[in-house]
N, C-alpha and C. Protein backbone atom coordinates (compact mmCIF):
# COMPACT_ATOMS: atom_id res chain seq x y z
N UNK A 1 91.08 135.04 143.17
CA UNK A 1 90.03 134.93 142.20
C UNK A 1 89.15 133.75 142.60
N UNK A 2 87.76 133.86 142.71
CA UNK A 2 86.69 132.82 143.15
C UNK A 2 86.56 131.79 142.01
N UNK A 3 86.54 130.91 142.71
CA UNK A 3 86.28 129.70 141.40
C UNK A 3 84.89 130.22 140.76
N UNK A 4 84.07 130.43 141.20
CA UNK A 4 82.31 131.38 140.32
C UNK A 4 83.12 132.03 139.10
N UNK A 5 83.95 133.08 139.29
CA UNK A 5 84.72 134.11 138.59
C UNK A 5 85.24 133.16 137.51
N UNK A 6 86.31 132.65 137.72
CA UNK A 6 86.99 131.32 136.86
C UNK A 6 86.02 131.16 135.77
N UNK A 7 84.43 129.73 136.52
CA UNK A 7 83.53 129.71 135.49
C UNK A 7 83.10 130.89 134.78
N UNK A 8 82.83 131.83 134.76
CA UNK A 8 81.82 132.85 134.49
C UNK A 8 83.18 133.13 133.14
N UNK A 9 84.07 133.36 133.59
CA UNK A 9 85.04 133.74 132.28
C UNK A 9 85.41 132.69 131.47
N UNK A 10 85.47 131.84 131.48
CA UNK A 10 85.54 130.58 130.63
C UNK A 10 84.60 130.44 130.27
N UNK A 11 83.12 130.94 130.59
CA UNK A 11 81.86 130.64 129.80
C UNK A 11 81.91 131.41 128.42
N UNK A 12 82.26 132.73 129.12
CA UNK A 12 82.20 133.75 128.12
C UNK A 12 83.33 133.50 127.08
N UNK A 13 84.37 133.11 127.39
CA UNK A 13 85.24 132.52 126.34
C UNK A 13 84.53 131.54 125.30
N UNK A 14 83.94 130.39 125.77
CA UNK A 14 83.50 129.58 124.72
C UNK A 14 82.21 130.30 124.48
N UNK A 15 81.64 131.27 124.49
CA UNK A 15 81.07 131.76 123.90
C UNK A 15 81.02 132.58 122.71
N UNK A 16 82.12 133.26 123.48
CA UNK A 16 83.40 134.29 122.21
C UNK A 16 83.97 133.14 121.41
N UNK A 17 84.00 132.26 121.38
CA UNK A 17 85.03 131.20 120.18
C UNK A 17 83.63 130.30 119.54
N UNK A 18 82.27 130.40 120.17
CA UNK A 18 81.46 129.82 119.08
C UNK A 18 81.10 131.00 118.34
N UNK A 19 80.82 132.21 118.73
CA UNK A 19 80.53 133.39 117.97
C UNK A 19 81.19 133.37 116.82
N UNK A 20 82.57 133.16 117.21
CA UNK A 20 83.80 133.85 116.36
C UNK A 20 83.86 132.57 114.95
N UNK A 21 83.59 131.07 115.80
CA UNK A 21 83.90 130.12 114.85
C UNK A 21 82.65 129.83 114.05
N UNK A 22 81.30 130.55 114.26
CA UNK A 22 80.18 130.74 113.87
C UNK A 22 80.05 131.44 112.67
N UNK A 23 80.98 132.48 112.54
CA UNK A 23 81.18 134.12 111.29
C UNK A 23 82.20 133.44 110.39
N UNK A 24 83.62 132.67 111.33
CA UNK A 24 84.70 132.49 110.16
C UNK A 24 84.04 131.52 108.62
N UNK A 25 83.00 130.57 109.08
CA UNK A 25 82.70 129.97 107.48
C UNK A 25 81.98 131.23 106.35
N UNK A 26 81.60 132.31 107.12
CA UNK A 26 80.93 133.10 106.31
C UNK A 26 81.98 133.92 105.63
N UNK A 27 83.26 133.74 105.72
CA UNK A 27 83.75 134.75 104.71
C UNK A 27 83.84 135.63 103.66
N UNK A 28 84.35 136.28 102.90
CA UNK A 28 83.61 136.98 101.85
C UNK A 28 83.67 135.39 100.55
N UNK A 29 83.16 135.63 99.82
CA UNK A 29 82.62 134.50 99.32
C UNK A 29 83.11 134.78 97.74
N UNK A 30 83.70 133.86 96.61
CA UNK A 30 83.95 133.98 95.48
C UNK A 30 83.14 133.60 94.68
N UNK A 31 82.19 134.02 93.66
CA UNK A 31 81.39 133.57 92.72
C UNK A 31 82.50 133.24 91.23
N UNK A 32 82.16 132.30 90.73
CA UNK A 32 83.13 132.15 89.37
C UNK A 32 81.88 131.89 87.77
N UNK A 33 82.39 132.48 87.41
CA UNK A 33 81.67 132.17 85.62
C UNK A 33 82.36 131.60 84.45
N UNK A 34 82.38 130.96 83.65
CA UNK A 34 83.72 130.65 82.72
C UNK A 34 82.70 130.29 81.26
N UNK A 35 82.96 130.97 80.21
CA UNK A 35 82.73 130.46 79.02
C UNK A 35 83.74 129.83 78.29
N UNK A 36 83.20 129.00 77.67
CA UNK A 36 84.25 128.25 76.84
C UNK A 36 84.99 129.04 75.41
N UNK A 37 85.97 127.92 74.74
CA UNK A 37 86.05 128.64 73.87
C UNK A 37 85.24 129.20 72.96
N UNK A 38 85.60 130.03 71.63
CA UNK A 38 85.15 130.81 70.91
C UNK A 38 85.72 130.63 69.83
N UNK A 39 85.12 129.90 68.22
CA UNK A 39 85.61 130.55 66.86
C UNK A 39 85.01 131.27 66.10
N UNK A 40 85.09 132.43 66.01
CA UNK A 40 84.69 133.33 65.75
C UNK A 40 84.40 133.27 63.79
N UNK A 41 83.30 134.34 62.86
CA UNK A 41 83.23 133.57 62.05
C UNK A 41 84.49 134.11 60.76
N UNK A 42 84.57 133.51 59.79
CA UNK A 42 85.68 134.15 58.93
C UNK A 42 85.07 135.18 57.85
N UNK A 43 85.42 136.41 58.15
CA UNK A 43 85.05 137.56 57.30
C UNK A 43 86.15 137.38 55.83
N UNK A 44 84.70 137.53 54.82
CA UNK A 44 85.26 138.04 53.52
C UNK A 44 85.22 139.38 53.13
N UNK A 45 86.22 140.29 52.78
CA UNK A 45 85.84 141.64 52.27
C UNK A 45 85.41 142.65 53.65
N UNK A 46 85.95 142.47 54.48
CA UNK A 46 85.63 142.92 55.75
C UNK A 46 86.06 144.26 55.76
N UNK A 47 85.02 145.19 56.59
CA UNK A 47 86.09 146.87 56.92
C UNK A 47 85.70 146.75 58.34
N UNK A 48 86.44 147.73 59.15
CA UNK A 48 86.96 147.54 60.45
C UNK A 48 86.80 148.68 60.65
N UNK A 49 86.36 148.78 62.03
CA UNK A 49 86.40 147.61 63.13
C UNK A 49 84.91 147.22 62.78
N UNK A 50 84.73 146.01 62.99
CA UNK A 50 83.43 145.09 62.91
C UNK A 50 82.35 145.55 64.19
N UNK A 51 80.96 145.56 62.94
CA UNK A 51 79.80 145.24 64.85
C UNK A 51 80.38 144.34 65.75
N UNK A 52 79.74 144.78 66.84
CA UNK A 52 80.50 144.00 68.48
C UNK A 52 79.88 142.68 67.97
N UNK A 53 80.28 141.63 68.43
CA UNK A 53 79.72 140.23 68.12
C UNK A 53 79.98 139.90 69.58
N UNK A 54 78.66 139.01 70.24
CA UNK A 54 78.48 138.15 71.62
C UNK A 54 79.38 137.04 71.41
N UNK A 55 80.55 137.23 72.02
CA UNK A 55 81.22 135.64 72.31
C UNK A 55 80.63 134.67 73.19
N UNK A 56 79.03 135.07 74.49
CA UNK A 56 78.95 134.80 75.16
C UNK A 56 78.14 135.53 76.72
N UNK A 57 77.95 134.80 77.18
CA UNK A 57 77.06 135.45 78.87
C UNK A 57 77.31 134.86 79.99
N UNK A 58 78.49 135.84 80.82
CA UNK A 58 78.30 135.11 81.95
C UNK A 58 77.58 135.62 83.07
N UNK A 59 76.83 133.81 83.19
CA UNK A 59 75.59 134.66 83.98
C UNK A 59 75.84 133.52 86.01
N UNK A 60 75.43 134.52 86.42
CA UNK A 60 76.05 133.54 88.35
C UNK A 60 75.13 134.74 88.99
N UNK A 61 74.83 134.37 90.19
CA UNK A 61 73.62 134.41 91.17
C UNK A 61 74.87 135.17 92.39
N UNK A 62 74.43 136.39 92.64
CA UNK A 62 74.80 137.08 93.84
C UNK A 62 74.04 137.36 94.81
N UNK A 63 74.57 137.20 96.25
CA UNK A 63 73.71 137.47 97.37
C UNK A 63 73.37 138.66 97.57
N UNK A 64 72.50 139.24 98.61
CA UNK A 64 72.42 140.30 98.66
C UNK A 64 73.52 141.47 99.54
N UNK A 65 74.49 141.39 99.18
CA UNK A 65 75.67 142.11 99.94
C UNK A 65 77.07 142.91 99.03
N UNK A 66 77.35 143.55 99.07
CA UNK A 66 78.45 144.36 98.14
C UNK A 66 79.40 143.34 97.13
N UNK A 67 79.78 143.84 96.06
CA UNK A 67 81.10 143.38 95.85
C UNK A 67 82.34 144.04 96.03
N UNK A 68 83.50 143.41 96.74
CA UNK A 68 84.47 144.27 96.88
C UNK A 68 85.47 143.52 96.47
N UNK A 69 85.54 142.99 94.99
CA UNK A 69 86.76 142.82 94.32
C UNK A 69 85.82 141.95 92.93
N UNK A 70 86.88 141.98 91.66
CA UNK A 70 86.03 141.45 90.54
C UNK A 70 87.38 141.56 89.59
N UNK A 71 88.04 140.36 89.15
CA UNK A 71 88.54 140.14 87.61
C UNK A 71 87.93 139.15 86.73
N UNK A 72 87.93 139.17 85.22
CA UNK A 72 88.22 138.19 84.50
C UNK A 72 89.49 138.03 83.88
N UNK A 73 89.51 136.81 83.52
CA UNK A 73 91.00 136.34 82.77
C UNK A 73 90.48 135.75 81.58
N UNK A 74 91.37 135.29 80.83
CA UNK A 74 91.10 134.29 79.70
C UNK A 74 92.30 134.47 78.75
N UNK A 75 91.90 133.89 77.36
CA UNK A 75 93.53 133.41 76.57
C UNK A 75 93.03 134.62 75.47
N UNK A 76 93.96 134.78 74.32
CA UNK A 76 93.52 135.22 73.20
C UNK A 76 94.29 133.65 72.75
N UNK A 77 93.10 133.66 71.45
CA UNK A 77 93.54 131.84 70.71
C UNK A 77 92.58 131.03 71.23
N UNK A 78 92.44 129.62 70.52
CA UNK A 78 91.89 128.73 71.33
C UNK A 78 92.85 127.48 71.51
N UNK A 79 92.91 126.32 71.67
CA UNK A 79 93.83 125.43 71.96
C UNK A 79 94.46 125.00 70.74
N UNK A 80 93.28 124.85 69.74
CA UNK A 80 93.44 124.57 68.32
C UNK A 80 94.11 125.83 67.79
N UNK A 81 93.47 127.07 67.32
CA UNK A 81 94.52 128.20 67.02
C UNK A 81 95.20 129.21 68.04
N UNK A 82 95.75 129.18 68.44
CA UNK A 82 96.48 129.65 69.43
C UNK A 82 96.80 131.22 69.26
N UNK A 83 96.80 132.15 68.24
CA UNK A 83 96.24 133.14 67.67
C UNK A 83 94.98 133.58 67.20
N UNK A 84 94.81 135.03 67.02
CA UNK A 84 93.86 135.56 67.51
C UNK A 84 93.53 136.78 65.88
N UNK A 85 92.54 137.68 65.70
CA UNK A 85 92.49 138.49 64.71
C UNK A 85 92.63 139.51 66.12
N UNK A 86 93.00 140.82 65.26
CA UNK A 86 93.32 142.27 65.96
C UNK A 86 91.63 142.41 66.62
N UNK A 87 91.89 142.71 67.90
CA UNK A 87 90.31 142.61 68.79
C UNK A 87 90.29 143.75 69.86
N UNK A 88 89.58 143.57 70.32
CA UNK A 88 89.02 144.57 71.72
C UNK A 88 88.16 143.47 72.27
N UNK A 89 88.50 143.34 73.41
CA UNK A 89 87.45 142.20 74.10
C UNK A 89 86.71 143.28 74.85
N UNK A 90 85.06 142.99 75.72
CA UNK A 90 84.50 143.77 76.66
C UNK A 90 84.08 143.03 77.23
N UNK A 91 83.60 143.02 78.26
CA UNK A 91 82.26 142.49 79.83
C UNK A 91 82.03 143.63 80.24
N UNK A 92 80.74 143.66 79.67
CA UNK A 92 79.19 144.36 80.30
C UNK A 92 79.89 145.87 79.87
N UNK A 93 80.49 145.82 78.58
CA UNK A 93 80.97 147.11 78.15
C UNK A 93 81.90 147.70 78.29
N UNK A 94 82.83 147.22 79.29
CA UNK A 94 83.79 147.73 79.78
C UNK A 94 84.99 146.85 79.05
N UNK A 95 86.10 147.64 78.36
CA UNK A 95 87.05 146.91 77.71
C UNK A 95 88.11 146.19 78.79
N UNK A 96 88.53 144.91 78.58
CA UNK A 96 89.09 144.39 79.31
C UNK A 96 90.36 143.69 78.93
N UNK A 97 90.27 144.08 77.29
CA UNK A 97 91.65 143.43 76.60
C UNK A 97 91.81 143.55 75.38
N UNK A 98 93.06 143.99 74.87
CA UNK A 98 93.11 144.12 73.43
C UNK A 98 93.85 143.62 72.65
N UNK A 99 93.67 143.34 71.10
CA UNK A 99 94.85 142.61 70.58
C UNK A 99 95.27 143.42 69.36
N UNK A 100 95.93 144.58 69.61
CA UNK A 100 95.92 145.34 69.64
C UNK A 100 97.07 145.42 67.73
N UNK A 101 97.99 145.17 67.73
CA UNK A 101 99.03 145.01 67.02
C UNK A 101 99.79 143.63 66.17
N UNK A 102 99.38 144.05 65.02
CA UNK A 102 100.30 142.35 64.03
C UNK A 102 101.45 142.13 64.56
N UNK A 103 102.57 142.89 65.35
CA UNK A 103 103.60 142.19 66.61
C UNK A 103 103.07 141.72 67.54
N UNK A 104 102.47 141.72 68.08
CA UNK A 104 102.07 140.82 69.30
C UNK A 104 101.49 139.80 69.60
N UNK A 105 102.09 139.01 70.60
CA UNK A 105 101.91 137.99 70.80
C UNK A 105 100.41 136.97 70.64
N UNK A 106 99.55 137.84 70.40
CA UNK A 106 98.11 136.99 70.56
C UNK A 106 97.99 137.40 68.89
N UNK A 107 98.68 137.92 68.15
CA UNK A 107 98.67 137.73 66.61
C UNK A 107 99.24 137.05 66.29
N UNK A 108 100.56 136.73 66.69
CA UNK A 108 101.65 136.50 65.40
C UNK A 108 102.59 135.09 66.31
N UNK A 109 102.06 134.78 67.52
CA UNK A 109 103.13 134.14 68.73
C UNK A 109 103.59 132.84 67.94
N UNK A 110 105.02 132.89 67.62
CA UNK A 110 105.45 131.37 66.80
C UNK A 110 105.21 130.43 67.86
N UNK A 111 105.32 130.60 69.36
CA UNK A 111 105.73 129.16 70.17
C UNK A 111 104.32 128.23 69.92
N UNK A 112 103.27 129.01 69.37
CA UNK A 112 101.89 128.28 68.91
C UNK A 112 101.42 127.96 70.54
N UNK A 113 101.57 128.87 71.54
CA UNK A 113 100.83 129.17 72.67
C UNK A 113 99.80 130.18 72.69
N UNK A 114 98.99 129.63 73.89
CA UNK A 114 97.88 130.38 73.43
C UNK A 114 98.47 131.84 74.32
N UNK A 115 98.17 132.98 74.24
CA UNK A 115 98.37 134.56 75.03
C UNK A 115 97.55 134.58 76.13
N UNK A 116 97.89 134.43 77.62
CA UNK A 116 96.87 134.68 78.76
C UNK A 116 96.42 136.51 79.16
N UNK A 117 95.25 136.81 79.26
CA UNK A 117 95.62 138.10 80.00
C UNK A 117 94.31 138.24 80.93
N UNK A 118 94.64 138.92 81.90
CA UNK A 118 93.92 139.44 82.72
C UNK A 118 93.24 140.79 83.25
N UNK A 119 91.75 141.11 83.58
CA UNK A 119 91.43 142.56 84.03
C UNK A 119 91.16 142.51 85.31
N UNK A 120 91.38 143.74 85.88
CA UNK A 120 90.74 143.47 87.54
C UNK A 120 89.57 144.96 87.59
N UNK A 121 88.84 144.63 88.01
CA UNK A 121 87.80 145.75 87.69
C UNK A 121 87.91 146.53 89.17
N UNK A 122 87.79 148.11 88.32
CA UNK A 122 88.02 148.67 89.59
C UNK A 122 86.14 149.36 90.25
N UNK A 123 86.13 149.52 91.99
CA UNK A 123 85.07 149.55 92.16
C UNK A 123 83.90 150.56 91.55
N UNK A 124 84.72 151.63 90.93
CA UNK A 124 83.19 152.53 89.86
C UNK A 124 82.66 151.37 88.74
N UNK A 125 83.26 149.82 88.49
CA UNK A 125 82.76 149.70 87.65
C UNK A 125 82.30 148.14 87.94
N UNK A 126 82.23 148.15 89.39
CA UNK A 126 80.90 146.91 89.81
C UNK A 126 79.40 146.82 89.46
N UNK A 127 79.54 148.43 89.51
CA UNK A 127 77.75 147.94 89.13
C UNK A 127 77.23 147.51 87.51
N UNK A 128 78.37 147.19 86.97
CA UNK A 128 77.82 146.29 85.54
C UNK A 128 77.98 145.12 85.71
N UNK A 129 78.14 144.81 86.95
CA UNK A 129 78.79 143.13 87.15
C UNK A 129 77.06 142.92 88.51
N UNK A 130 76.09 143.92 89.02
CA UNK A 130 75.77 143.48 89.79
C UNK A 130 74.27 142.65 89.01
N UNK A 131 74.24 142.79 87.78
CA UNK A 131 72.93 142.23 87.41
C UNK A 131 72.26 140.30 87.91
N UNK A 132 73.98 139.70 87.83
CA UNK A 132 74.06 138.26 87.69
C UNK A 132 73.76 137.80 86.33
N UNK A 133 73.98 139.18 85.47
CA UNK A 133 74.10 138.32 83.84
C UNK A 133 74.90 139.43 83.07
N UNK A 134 75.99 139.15 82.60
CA UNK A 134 76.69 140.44 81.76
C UNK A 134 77.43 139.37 80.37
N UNK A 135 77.38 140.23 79.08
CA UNK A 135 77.63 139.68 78.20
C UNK A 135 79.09 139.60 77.90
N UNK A 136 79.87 139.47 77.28
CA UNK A 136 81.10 139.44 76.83
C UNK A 136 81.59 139.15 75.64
N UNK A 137 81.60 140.18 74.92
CA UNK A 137 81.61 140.33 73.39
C UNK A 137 83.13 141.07 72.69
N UNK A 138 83.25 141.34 71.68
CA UNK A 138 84.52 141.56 70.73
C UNK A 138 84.02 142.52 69.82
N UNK A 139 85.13 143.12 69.74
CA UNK A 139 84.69 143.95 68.27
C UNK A 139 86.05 143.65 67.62
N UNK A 140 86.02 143.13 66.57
CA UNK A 140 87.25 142.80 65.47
C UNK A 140 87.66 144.55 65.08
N UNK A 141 88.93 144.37 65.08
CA UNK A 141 89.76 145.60 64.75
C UNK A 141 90.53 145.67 63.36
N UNK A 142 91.03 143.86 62.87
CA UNK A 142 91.81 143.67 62.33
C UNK A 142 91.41 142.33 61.36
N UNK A 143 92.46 142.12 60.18
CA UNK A 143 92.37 140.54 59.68
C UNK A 143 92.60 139.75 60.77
N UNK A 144 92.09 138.48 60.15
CA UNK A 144 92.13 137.17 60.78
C UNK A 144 90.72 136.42 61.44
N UNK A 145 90.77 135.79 62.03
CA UNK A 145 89.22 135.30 62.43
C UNK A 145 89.50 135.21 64.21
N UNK A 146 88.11 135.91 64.53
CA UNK A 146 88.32 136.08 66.04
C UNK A 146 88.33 134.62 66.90
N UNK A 147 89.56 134.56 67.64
CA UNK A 147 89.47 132.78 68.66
C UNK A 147 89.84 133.60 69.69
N UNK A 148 89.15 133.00 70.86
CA UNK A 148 88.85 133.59 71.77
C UNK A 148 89.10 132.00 72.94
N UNK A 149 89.73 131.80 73.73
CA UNK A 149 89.95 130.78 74.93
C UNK A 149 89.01 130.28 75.55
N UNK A 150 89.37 130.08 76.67
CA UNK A 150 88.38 129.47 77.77
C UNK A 150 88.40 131.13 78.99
N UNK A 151 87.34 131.75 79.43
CA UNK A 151 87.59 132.88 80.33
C UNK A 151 86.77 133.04 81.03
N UNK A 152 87.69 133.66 82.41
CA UNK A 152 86.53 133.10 83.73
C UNK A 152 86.32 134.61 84.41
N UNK A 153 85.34 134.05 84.88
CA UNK A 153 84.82 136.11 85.59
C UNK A 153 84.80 135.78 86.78
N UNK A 154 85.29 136.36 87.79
CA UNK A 154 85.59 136.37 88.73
C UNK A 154 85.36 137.36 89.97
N UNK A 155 83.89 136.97 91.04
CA UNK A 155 83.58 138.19 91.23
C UNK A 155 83.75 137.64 93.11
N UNK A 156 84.00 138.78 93.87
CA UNK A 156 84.48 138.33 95.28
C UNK A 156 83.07 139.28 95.80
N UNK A 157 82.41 138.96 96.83
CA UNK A 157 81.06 139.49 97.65
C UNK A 157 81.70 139.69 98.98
N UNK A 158 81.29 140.59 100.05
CA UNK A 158 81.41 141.22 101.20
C UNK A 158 80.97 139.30 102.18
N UNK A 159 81.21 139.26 103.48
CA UNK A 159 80.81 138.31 103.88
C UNK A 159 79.01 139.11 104.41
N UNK A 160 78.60 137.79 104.83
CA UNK A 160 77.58 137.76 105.22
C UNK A 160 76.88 139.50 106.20
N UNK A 161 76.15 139.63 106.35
CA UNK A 161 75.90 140.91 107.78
C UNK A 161 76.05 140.07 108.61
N UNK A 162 75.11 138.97 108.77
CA UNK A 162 74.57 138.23 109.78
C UNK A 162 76.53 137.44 110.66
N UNK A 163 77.13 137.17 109.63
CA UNK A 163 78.47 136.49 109.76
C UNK A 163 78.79 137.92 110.75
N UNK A 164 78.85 138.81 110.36
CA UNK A 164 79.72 140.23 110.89
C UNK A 164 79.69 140.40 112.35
N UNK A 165 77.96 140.47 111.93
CA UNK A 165 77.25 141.09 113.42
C UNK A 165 77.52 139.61 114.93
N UNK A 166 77.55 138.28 114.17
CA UNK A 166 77.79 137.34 115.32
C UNK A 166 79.56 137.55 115.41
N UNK A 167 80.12 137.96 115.35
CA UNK A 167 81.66 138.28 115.07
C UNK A 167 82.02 139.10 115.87
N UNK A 168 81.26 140.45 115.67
CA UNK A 168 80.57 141.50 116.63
C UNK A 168 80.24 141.34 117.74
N UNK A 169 79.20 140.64 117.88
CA UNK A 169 78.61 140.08 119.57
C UNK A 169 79.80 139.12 120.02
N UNK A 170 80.65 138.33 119.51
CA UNK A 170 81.59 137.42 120.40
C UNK A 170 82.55 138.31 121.10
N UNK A 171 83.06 139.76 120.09
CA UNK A 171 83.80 140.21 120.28
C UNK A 171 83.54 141.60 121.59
N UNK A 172 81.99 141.58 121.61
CA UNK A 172 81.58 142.50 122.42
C UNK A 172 81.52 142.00 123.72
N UNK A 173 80.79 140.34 123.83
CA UNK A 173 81.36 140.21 124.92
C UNK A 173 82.74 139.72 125.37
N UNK A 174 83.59 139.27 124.98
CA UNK A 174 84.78 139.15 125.44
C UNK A 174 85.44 140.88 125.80
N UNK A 175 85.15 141.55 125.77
CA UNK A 175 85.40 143.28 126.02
C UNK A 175 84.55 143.51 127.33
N UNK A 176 83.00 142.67 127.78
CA UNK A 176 82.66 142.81 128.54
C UNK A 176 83.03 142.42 129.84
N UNK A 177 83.90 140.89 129.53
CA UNK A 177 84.14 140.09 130.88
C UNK A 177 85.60 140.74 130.82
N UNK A 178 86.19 141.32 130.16
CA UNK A 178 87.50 142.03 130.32
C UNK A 178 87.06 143.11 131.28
N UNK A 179 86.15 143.84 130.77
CA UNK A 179 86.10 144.74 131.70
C UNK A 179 85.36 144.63 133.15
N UNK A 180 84.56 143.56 133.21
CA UNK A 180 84.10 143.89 134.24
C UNK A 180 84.95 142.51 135.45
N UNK A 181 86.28 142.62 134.65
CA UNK A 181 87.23 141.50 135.36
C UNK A 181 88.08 142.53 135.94
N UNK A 182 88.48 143.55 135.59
CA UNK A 182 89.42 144.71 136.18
C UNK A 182 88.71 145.47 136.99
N UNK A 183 87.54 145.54 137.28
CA UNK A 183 86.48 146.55 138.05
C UNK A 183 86.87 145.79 139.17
């Protein structure tokens, strides 16, 4: 093997590893939203289920590239009441949690903890998440007064094109000096 040869493939190597180390900061990228808590107001003489009431908007700035993953989480309760009235939570319409039953834990929980739960949205139902503003509201089902946690939306984006395509070219030429090293 000619020392020329040697250089010429070690060029192309650190070429292939700035390409490559060029794309890895672009990864797919996590956007986060979080509203705070919520006390919801106290109904007298109430019938059920109640108009939807806005707990809130979470609103975050997306690039121009897919989403390919999306949950929110949050508590039923707030720190102060740690229980909840019988609810249906939504984001951007889509139900994401319920409190469903006077046994359960986000009604009735003695340890006076607050109830965590979580949704993971599946992809038919990104495109209510692609505006960069979706509301997140309740509809009361039940007695009690709606408390609602701290809850975060959680949306994951495709990486960059531009990240892909230099990822692409490192990887195209390192395929090139492979091959034209066996010729």
């Amino acid at each position: 093997m000619s020392l020329t040869h040697i250089y010429k493939r070690r060029a192309a190597l650190a070429v292939f590893a700035i390409c490559l180390g060029a794309a890895l900061p672009a990864n797919a990228a996590t956007i986060i939203s979080t509203i705070g808590e919520f006390d919801g107001p106290v109904l007298t003489n109430p019938t059920y289920p109640q108009p939807s009431l806005t707990i809130g908007t979470f609103s975050y700035t997306l690039p121009p590239v897919p989403i390919v993953a999306a949950s929110v989480s949050g508590f039923f309760g707030t720190e102060f009441s740690p229980t909840t009235a019988l609810e249906n939570l939504f984001v951007g319409g889509i139900e994401v949690a319920s409190c469903a039953s006077e046994s359960a834990d986000c009604w009735s929980d003695p340890s006076g903890v607050q109830t965590p739960w979580t949704y993971t949205f599946t992809p038919s139902q990104f495109a209510a998440l692609e505006s960069g503003s979706v509301l997140y509201t309740v509809v009361q089902t039940g007695d009690f007064q709606v408390e609602s946690g701290a809850t975060t939306l959680s949306i994951t984006v495709a990486p960059e094109p531009a990240a892909i395509a230099m990822a692409g070219a490192g990887l195209s030429l390192l395929l090139f000096v492979r091959r034209k090293r066996r010729a």
